[in-house]
Protein backbone atom coordinates (compact mmCIF):
# COMPACT_ATOMS: atom_id res chain seq x y z
CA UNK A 1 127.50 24.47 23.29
CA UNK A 2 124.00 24.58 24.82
CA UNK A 3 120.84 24.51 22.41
CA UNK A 4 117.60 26.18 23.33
CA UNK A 5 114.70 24.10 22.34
CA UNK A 6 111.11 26.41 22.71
CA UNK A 7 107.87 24.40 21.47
CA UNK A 8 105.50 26.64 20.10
CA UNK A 9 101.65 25.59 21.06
CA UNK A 10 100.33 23.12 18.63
CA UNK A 11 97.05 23.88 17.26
CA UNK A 12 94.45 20.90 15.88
CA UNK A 13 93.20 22.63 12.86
CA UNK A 14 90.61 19.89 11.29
CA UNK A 15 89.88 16.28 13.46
CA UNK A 16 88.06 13.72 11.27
CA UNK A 17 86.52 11.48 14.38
CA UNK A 18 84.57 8.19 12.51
CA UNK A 19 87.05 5.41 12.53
CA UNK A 20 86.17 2.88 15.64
CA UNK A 21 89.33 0.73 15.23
CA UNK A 22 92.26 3.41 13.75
CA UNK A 23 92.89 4.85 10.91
CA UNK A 24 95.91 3.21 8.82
CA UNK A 25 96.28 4.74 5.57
CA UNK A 26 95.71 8.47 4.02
CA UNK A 27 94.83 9.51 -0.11
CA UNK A 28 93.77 13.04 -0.60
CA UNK A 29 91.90 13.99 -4.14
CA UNK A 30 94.53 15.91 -6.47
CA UNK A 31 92.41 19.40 -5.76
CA UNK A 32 92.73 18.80 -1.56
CA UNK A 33 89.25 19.54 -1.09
CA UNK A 34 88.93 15.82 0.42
CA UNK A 35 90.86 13.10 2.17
CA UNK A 36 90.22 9.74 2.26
CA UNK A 37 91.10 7.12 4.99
CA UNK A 38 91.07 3.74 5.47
CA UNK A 39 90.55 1.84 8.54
CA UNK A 40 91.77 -1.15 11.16
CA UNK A 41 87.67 -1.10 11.27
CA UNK A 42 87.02 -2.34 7.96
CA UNK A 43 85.66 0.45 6.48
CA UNK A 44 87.01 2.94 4.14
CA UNK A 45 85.67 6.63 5.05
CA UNK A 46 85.93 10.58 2.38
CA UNK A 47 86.22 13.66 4.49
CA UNK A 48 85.04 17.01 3.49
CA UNK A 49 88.71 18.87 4.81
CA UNK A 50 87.10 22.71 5.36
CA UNK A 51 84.50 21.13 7.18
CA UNK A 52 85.85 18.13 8.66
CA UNK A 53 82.29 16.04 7.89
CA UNK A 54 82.31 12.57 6.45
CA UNK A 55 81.07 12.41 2.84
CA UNK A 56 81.31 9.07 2.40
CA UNK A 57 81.77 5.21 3.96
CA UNK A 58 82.11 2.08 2.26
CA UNK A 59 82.46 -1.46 4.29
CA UNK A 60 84.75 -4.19 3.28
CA UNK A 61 84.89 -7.85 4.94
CA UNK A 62 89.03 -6.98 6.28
CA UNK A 63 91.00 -4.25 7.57
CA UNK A 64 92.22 -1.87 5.18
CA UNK A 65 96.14 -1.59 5.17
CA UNK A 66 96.34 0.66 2.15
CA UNK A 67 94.56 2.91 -0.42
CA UNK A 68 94.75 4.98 -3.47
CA UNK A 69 92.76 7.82 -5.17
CA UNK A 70 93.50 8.29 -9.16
CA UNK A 71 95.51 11.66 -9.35
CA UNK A 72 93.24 12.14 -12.77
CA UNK A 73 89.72 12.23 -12.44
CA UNK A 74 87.04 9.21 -13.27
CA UNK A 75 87.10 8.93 -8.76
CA UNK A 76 88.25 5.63 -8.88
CA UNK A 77 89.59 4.80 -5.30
CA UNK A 78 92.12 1.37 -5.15
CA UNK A 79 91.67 -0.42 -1.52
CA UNK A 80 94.68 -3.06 -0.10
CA UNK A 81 93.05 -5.24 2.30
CA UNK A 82 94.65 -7.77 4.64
CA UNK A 83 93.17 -10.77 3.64
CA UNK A 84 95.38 -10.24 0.20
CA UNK A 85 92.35 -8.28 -1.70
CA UNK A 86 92.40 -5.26 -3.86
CA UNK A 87 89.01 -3.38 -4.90
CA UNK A 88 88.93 -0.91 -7.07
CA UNK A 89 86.30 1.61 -6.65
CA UNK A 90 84.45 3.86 -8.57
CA UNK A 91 83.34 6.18 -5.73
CA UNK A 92 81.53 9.53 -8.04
CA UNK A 93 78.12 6.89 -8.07
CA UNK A 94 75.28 6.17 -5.43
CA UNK A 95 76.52 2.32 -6.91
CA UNK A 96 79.70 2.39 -7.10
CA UNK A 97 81.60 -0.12 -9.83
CA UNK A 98 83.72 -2.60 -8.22
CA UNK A 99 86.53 -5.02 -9.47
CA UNK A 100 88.57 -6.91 -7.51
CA UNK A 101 91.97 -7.67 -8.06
CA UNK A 102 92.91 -11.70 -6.24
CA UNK A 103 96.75 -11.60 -7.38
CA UNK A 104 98.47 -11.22 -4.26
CA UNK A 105 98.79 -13.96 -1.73
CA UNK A 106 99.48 -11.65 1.70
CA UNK A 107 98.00 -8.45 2.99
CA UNK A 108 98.28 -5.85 0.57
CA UNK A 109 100.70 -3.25 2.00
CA UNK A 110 101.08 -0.40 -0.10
CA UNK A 111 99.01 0.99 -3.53
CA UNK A 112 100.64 4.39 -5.09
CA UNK A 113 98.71 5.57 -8.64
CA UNK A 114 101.29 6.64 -11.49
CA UNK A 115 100.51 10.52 -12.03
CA UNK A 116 98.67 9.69 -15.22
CA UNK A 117 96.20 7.75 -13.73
CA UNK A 118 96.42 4.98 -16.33
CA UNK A 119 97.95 2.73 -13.86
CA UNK A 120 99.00 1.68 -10.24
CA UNK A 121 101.34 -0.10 -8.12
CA UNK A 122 100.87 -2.42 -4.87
CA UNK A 123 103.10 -3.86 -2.84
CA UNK A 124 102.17 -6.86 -0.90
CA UNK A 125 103.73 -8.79 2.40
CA UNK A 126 104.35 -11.85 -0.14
CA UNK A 127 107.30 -9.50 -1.36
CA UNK A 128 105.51 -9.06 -4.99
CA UNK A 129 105.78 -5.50 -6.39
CA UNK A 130 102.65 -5.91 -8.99
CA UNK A 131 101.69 -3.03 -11.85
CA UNK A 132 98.36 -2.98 -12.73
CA UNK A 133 96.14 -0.94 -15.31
CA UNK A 134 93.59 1.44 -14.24
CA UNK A 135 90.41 1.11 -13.38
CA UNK A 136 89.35 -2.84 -14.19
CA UNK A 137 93.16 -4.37 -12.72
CA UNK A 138 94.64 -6.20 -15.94
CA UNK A 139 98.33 -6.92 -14.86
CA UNK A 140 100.74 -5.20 -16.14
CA UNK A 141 103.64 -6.31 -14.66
CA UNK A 142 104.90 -8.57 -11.72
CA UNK A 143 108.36 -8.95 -10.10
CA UNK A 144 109.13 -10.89 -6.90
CA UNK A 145 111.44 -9.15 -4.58
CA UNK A 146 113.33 -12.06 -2.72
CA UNK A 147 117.03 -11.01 -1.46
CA UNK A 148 119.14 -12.90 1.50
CA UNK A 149 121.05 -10.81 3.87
CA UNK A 150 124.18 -12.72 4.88
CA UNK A 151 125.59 -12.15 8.47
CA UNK A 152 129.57 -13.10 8.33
């Protein structure tokens, strides 16, 4: 059996060019009217998506591995550095209020809000799956996620 395999032209339909390092994670806002990215460059950067303008940049002292925007409103924005850090943003204000979360003890790898809004989740390279309530960071819950895979 022979399969035909046609590619059909690929068109780029938006390009958000800001970044200087990479861009390593992706949020958009629940209406998709903007996308947020973070960076390998340290900074953390809101794109308008019709017009493909930056709206926004905020600069943090590590690389961002992961981010978060809160699926209800309030624009809070959660940011997983690599130096173990989490801030919390509140990115509607011309100064925005910050809290920093100092739980983990590796490069935070992951950050996924609940669709509520009340509360996230990161996951960190020190295998620690932490809960945390929404916006100021009280922990919620912690579990450790240590498993041995045995070769025979």
């Amino acid at each position: 059996m022979k399969v035909k395999i046609e590619f059909e032209k690929i068109f780029i339909f938006r390009q958000f060019q800001g970044h200087t390092d990479g861009a390593s994670c992706i949020d958009l806002t629940p209406d998709g009217l903007r996308v947020w990215t973070g960076g390998l460059d340290n900074t953390v950067r809101c794109w308008d998506v019709r017009e493909g303008r930056q709206l926004q940049q905020y600069e943090f002292d590590s690389q961002i591995f992961s981010l978060g925007y809160c699926p209800t409103g309030g624009d809070w924005l959660a940011v997983g550095m690599e130096h173990s850090l989490i801030d919390i943003l509140n990115v509607s204000s011309t100064k925005p209020d910050k809290y920093r979360l100092t739980l983990h003890e590796s490069c935070v790898l992951s950050l996924k809000f609940a669709h509520t809004g009340k509360w996230f989740v990161s996951t960190s390279k020190d295998n620690q799956l932490t809960g945390w309530k929404t916006p100021y960071g009280a922990k919620l819950f912690d579990v450790c996620e240590n498993f041995m895979i045995e070769e025979n």
